[in-house]
C-alpha atoms as a PDB file:
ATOM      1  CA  UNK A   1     -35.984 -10.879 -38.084  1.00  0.00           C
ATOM      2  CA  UNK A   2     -38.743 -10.194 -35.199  1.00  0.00           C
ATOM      3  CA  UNK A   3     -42.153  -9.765 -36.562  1.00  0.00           C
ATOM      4  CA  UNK A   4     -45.405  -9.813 -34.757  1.00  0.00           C
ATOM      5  CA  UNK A   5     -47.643 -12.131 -37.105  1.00  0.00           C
ATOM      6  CA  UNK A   6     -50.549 -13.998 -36.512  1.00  0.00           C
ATOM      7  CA  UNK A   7     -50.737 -17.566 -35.114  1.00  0.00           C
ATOM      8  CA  UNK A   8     -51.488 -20.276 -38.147  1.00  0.00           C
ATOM      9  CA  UNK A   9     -55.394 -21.086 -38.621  1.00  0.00           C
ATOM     10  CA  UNK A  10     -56.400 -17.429 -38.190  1.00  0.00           C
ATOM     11  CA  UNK A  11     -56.624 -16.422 -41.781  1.00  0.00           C
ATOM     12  CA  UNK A  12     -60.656 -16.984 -42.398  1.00  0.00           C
ATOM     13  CA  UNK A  13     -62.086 -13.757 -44.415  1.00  0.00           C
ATOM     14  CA  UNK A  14     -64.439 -11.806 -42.776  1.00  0.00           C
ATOM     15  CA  UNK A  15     -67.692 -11.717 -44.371  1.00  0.00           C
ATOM     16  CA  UNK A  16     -68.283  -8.492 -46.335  1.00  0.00           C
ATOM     17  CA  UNK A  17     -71.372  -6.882 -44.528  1.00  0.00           C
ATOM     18  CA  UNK A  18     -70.119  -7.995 -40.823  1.00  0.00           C
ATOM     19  CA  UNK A  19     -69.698  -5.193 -38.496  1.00  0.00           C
ATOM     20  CA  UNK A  20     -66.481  -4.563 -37.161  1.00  0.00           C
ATOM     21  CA  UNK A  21     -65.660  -6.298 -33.607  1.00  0.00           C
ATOM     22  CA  UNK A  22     -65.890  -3.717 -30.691  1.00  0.00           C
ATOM     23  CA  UNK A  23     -62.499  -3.799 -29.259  1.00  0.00           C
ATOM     24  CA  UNK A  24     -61.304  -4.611 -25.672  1.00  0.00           C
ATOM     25  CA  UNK A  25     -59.662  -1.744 -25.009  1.00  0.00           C
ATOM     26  CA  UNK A  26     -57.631   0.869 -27.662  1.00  0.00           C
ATOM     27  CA  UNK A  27     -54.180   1.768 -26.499  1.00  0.00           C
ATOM     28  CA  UNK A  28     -52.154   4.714 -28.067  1.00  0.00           C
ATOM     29  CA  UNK A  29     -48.573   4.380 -27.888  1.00  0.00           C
ATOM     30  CA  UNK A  30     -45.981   7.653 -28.446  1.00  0.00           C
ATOM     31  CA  UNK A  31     -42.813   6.621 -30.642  1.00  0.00           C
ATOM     32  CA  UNK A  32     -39.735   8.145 -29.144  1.00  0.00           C
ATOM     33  CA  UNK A  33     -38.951   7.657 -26.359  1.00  0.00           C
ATOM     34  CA  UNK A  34     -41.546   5.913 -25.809  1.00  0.00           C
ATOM     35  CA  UNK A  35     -41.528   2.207 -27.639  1.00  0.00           C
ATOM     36  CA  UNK A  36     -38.082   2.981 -29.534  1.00  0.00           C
ATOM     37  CA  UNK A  37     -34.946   4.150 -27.918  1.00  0.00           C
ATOM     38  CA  UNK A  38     -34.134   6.608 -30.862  1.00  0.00           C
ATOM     39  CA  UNK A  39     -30.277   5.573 -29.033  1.00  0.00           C
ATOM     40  CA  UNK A  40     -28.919   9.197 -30.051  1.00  0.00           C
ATOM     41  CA  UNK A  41     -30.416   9.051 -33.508  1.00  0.00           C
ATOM     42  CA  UNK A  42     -32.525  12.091 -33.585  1.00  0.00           C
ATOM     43  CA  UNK A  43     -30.058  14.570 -31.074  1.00  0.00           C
ATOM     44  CA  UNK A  44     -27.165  13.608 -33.146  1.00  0.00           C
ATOM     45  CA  UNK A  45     -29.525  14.075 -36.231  1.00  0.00           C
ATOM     46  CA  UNK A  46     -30.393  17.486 -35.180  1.00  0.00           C
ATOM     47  CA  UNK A  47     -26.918  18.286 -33.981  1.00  0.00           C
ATOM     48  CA  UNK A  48     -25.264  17.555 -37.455  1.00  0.00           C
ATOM     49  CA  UNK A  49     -27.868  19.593 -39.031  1.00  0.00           C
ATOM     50  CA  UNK A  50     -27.323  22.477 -37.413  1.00  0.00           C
ATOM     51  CA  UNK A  51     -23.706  22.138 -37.458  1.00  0.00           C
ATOM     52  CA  UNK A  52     -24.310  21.897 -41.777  1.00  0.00           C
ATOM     53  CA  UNK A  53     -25.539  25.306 -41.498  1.00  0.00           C
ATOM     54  CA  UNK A  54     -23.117  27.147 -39.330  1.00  0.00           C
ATOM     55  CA  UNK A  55     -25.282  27.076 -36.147  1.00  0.00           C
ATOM     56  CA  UNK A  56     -23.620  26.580 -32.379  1.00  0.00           C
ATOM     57  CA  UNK A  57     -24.741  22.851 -31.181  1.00  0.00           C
ATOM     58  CA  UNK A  58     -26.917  23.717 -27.626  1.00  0.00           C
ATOM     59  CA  UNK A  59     -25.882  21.938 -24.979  1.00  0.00           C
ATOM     60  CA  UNK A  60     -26.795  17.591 -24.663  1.00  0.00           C
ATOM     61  CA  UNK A  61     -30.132  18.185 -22.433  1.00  0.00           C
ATOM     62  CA  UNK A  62     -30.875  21.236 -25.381  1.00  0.00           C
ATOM     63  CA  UNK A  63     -30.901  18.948 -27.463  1.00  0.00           C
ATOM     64  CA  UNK A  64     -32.495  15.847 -25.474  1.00  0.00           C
ATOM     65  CA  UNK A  65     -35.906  18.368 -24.790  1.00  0.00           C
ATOM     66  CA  UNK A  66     -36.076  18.374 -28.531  1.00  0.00           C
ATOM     67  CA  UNK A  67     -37.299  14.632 -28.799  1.00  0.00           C
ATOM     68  CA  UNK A  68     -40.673  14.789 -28.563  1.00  0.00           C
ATOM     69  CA  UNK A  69     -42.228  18.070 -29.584  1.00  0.00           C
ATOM     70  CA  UNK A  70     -42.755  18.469 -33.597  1.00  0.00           C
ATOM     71  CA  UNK A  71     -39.325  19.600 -35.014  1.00  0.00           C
ATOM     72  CA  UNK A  72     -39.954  22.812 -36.362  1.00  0.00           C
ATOM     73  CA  UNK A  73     -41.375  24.137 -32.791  1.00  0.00           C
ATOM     74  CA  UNK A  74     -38.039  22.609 -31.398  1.00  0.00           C
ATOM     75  CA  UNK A  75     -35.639  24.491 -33.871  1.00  0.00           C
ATOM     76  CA  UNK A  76     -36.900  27.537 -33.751  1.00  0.00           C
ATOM     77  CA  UNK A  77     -36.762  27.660 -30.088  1.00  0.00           C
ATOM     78  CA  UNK A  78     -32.929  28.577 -30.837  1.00  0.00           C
ATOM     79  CA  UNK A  79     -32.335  32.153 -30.856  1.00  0.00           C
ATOM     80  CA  UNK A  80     -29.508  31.255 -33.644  1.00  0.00           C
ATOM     81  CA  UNK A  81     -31.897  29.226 -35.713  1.00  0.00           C
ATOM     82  CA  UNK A  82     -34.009  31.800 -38.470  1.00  0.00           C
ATOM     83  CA  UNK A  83     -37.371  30.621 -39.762  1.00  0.00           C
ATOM     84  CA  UNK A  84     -36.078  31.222 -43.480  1.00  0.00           C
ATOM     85  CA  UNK A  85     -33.054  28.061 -42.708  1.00  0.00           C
ATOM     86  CA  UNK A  86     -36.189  25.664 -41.657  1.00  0.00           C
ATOM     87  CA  UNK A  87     -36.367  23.916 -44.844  1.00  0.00           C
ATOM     88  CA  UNK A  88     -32.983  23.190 -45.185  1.00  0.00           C
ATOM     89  CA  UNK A  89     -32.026  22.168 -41.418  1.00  0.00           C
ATOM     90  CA  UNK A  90     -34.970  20.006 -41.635  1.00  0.00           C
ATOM     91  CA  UNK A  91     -33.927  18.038 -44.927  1.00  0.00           C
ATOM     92  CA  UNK A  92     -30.116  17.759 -43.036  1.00  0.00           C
ATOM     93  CA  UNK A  93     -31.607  16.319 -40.505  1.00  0.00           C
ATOM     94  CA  UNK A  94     -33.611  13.548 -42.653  1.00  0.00           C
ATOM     95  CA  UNK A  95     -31.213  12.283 -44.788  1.00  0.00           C
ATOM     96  CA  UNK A  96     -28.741  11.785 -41.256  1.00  0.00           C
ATOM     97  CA  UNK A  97     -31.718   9.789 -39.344  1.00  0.00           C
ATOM     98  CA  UNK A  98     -32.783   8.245 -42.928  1.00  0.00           C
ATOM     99  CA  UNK A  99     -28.755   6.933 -43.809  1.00  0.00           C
ATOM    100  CA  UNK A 100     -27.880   5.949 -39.883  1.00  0.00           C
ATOM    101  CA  UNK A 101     -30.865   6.760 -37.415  1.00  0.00           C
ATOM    102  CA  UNK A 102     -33.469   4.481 -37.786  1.00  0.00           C
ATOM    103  CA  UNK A 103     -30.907   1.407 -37.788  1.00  0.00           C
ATOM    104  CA  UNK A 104     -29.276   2.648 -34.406  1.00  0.00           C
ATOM    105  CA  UNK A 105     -32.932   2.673 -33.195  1.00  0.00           C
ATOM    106  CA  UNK A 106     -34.012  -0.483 -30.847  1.00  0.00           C
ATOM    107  CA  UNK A 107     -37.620  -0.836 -28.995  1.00  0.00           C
ATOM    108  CA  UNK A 108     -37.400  -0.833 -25.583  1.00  0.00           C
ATOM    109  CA  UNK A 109     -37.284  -4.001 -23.425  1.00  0.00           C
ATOM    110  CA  UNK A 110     -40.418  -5.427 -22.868  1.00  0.00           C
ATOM    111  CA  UNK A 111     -42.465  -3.596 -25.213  1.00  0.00           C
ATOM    112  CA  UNK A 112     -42.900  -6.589 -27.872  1.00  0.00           C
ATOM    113  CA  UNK A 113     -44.016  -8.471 -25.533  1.00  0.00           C
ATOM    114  CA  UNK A 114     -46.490  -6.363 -23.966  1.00  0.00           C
ATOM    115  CA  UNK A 115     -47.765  -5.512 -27.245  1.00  0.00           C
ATOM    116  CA  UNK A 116     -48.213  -9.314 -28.174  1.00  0.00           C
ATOM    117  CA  UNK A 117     -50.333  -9.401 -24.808  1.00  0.00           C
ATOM    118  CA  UNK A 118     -52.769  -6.594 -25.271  1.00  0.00           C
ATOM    119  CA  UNK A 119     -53.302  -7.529 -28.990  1.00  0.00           C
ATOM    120  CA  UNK A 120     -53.935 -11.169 -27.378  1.00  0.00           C
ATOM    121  CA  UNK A 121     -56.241  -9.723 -25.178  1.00  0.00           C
ATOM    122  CA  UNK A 122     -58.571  -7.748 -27.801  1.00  0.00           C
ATOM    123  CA  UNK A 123     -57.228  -4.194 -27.355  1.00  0.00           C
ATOM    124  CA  UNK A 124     -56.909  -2.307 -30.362  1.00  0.00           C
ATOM    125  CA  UNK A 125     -53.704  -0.493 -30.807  1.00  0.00           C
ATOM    126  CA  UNK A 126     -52.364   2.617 -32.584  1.00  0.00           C
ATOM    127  CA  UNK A 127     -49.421   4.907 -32.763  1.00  0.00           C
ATOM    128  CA  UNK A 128     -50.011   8.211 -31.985  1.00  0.00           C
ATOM    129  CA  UNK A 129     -46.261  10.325 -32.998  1.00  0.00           C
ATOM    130  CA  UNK A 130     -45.401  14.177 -33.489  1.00  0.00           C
ATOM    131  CA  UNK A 131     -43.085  12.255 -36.232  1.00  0.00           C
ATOM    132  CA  UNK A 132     -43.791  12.625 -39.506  1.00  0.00           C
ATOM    133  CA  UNK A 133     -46.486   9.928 -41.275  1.00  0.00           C
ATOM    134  CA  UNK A 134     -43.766   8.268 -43.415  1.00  0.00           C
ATOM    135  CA  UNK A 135     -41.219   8.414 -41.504  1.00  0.00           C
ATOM    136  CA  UNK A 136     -42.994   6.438 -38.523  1.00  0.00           C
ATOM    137  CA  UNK A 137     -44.427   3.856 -40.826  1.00  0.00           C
ATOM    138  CA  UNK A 138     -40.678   2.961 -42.088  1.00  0.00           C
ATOM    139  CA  UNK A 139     -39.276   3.432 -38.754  1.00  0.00           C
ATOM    140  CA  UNK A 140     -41.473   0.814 -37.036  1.00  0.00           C
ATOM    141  CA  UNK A 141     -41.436  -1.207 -40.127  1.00  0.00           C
ATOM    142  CA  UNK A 142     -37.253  -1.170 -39.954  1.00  0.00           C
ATOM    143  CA  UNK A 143     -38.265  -2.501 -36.131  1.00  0.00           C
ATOM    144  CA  UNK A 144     -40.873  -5.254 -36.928  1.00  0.00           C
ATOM    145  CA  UNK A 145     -43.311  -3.583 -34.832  1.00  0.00           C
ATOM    146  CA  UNK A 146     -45.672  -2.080 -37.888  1.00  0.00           C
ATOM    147  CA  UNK A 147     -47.888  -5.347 -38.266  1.00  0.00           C
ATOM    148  CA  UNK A 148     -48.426  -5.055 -34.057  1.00  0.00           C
ATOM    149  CA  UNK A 149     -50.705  -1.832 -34.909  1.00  0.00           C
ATOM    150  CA  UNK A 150     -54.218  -0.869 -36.358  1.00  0.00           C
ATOM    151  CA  UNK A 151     -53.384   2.499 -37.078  1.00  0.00           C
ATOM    152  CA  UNK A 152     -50.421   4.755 -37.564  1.00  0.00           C
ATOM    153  CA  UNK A 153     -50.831   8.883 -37.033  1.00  0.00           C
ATOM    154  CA  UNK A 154     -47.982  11.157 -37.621  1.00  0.00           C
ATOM    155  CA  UNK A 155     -47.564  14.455 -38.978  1.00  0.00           C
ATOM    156  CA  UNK A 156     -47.581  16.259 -42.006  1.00  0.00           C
ATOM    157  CA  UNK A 157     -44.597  14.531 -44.036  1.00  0.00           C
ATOM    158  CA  UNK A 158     -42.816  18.406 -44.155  1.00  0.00           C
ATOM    159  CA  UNK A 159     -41.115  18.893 -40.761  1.00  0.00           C
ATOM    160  CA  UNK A 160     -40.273  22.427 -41.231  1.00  0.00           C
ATOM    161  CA  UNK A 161     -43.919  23.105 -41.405  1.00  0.00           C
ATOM    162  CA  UNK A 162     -44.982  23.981 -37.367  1.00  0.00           C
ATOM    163  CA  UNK A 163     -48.538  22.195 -36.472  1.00  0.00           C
ATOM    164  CA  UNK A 164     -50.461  22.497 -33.540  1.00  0.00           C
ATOM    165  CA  UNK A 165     -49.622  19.513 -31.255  1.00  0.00           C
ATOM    166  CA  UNK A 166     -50.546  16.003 -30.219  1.00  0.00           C
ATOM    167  CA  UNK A 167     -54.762  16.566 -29.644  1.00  0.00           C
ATOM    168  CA  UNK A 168     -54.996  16.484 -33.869  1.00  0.00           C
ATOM    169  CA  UNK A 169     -52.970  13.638 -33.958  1.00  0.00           C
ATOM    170  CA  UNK A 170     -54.924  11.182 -31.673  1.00  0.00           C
ATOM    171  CA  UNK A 171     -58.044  12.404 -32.810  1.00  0.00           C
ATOM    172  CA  UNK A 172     -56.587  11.431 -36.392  1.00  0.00           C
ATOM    173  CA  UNK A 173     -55.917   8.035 -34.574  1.00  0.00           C
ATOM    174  CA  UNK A 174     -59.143   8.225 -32.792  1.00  0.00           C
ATOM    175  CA  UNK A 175     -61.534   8.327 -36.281  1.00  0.00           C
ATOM    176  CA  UNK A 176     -59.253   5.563 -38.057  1.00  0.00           C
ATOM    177  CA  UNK A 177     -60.116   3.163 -35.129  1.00  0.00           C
ATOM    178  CA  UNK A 178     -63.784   4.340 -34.890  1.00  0.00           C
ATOM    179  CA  UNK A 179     -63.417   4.858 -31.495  1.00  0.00           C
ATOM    180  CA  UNK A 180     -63.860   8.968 -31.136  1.00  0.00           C
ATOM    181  CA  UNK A 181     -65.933  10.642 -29.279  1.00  0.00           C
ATOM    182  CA  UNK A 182     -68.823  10.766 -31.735  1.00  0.00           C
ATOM    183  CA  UNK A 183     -68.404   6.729 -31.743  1.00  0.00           C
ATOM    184  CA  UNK A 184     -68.523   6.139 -28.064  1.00  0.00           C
ATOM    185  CA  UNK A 185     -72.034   5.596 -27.250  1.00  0.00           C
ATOM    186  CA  UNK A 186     -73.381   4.331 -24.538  1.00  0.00           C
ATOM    187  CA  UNK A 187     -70.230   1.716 -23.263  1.00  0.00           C
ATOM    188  CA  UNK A 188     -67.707   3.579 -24.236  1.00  0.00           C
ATOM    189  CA  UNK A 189     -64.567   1.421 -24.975  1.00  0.00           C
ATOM    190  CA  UNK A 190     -61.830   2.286 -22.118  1.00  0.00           C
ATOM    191  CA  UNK A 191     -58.860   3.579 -23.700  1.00  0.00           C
ATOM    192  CA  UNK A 192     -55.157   4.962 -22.838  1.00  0.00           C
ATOM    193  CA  UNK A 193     -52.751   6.901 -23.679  1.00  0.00           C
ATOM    194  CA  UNK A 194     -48.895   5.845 -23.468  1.00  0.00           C
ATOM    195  CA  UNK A 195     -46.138   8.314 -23.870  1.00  0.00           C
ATOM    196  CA  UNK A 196     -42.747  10.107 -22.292  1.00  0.00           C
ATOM    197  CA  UNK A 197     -43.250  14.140 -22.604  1.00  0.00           C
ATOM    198  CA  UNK A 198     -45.687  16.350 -21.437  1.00  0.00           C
ATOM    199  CA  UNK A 199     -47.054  16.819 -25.159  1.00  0.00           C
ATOM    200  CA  UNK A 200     -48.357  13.251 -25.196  1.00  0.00           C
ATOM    201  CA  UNK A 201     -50.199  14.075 -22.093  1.00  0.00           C
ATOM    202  CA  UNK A 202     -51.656  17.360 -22.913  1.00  0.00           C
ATOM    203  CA  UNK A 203     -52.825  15.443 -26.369  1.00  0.00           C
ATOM    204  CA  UNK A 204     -54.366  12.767 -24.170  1.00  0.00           C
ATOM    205  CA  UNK A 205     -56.115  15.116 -21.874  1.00  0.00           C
ATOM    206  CA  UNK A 206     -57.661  17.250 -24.833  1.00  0.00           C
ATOM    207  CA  UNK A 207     -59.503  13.673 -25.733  1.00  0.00           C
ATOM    208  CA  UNK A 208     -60.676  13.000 -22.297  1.00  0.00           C
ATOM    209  CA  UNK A 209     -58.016   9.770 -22.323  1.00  0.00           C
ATOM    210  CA  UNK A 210     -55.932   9.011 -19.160  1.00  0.00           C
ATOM    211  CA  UNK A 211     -51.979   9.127 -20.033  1.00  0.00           C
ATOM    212  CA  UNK A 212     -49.502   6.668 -19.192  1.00  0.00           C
ATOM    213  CA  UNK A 213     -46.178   8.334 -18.066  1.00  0.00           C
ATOM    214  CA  UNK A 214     -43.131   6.603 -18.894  1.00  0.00           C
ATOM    215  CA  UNK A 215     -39.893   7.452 -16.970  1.00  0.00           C
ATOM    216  CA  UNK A 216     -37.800   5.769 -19.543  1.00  0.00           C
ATOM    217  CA  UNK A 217     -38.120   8.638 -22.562  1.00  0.00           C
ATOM    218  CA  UNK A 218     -36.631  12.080 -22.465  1.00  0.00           C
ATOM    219  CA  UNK A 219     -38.956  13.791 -19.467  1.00  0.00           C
ATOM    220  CA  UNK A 220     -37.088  15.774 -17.661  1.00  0.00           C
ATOM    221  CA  UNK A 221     -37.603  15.362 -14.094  1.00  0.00           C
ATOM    222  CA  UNK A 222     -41.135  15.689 -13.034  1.00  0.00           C
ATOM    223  CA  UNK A 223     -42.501  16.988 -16.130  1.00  0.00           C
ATOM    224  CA  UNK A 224     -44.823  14.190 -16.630  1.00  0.00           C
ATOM    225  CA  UNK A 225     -46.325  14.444 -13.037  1.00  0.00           C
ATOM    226  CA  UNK A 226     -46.239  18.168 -13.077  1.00  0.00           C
ATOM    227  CA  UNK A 227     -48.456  17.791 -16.870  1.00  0.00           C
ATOM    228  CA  UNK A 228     -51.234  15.620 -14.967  1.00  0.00           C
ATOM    229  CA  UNK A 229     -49.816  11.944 -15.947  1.00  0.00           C
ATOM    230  CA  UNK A 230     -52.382   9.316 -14.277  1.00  0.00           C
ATOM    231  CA  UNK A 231     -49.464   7.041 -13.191  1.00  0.00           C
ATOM    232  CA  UNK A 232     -45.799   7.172 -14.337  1.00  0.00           C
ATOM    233  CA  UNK A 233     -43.884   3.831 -14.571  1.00  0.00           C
ATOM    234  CA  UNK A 234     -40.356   2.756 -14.055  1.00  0.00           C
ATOM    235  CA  UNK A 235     -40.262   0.138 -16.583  1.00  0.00           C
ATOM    236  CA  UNK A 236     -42.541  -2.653 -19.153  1.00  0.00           C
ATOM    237  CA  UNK A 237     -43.447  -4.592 -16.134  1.00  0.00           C
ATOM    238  CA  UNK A 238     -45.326  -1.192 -14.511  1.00  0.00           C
ATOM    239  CA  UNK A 239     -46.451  -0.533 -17.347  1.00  0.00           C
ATOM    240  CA  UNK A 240     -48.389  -3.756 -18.108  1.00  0.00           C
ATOM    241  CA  UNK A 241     -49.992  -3.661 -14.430  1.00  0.00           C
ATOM    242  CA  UNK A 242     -50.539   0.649 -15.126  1.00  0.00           C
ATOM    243  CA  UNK A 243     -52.705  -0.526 -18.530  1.00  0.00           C
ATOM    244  CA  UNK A 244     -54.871  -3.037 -16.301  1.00  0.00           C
ATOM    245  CA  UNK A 245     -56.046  -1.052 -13.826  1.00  0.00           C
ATOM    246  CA  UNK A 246     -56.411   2.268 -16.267  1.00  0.00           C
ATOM    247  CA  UNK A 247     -58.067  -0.388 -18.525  1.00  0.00           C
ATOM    248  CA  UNK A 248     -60.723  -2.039 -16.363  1.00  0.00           C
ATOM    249  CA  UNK A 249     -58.924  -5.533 -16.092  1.00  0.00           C
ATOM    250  CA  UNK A 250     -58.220  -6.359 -20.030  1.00  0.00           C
ATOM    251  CA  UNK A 251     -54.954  -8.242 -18.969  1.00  0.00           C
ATOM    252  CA  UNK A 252     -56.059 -10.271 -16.278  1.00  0.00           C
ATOM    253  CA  UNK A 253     -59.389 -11.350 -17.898  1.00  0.00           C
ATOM    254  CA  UNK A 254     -61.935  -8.830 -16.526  1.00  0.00           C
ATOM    255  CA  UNK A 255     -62.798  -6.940 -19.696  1.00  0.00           C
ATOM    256  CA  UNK A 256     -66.747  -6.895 -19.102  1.00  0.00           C
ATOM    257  CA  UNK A 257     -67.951  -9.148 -21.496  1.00  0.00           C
ATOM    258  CA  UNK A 258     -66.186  -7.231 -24.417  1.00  0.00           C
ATOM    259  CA  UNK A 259     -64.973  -9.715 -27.421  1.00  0.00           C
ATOM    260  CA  UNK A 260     -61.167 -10.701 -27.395  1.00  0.00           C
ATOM    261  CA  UNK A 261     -61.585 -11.350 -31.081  1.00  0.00           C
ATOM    262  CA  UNK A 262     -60.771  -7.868 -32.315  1.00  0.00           C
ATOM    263  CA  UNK A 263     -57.682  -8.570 -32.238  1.00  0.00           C
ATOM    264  CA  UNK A 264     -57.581 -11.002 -35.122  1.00  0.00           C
ATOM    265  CA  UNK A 265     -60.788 -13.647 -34.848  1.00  0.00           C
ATOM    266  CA  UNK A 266     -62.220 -15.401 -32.716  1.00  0.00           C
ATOM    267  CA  UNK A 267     -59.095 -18.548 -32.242  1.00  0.00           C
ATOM    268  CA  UNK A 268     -56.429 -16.031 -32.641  1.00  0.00           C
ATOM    269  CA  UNK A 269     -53.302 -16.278 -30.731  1.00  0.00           C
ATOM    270  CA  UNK A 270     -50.545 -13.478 -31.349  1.00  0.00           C
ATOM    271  CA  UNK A 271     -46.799 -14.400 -30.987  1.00  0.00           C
ATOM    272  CA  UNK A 272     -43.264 -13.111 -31.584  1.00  0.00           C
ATOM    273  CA  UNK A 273     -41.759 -14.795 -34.370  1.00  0.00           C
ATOM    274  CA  UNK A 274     -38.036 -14.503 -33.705  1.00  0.00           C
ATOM    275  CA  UNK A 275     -35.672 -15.224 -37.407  1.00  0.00           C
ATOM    276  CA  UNK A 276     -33.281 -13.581 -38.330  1.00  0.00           C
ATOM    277  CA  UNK A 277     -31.339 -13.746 -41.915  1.00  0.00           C
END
């Protein structure tokens, strides 16, 4: 299987009392749409749910806007969907993507190998998802990515409960990496934001953090450039150059004297390890 792992020779512990290595750069990646294709997974999810429960299936770009926002906000922006059939849509819906979603999932090309690079190059990553906590840790474990990140932030594990968007969510991300705003000081460490709707943007603008459009998710048409995007990219290849310049250089070596060791010691090299059983 793919796995991003650590090069041999980089397993020396850490002494106890020694402060953690200011990273690079930190880099929050959206899910969907963003570094997995969910390949029909969640719009057939959400399309066999509501069939379950009697409900007319909208239309395919209905159902497309619905990747992306917190599920919940999406359903109930169905005139035939009641707030009392939540629970039990919702739970439909989870046991489809759990039995045959995740598996029909594949990351998009280019994105383990960008990751490999900015972890090479000291940045600190985390996922930032309106998905729920558990069910982003699995899916990115079913897709070898989970060992490429720091930190994982989701939602609350019900999705029929509505919550209040993406700011919570990176700030959740934010504090796990130490990196919020409270942490900053006086060099603050340059950061990004990478997603494909206009609710990773709006998160990433409530944090002061430029966003990274990506043209390959589920925006319609000129929703990311209409929400304020800093730069929206075609494909990996932008989107490595779109990180360097938003990130002061950390690709091509000009990182300001900041220590490439945060992202695993001071000799470590990251890699793709490519098995499979």
């Amino acid at each position: 299987m793919d796995d991003l792992t650590p090069a041999s020779g980089t397993d020396a512990p850490t002494p106890p009392d020694a402060p953690a290595p200011t990273p690079a750069a930190v880099v929050l990646f959206d899910l969907d749409g963003t570094l997995v294709d969910p390949g029909g997974a969640i719009t057939g999810g959400i399309a066999a749910a509501l069939k379950a429960h009697g409900i007319p299936v909208p239309e395919p770009a209905v159902l497309d806007a619905m990747v992306g926002p917190p599920l919940a906000e999406s359903l109930l922006s169905l005139p035939e969907v009641r707030e009392s059939q939540l629970p039990g849509i919702v739970e439909h819906y989870r046991q489809e993507y759990l039995a045959r979603g995740m598996a029909a999932s594949t990351v998009y090309p280019g994105i383990r190998e960008l990751l490999v690079e900015l972890r090479a190059a000291g940045a600190a990553l985390a996922v930032a998802t309106s998905k729920p906590q558990p069910l982003a840790e699995r899916l990115l474990e079913v897709q070898n990515l989970a060992t490429a990140f720091d930190v994982i932030s989701g939602s609350h594990p019900d999705e029929s409960i509505p919550h209040s968007g993406k700011g919570p969510i990176l700030a959740a991300a934010l504090q796990a990496l130490n990196v919020g705003t409270e942490n900053l000081g006086t060099e603050p460490v340059p950061r990004a934001m990478v997603g494909d709707r206009v609710f990773d943007v709006e998160g990433a603008q409530a944090h002061g953090i430029p966003c990274i459009g990506v043209r390959w998710g589920y925006a319609p048409v000129g929703e990311l450039e209409e929400a304020g995007a800093e730069i929206v990219v075609e494909d990996a290849a932008g989107l490595r150059t779109a990180l360097d310049a938003v990130l002061g250089g950390v690709l091509s070596g000009a990182t300001g004297g900041r220590r490439p060791e945060a992202a695993g010691g001071p000799t470590a090299s990251w890699h793709l390890s490519e098995s499979r059983p």
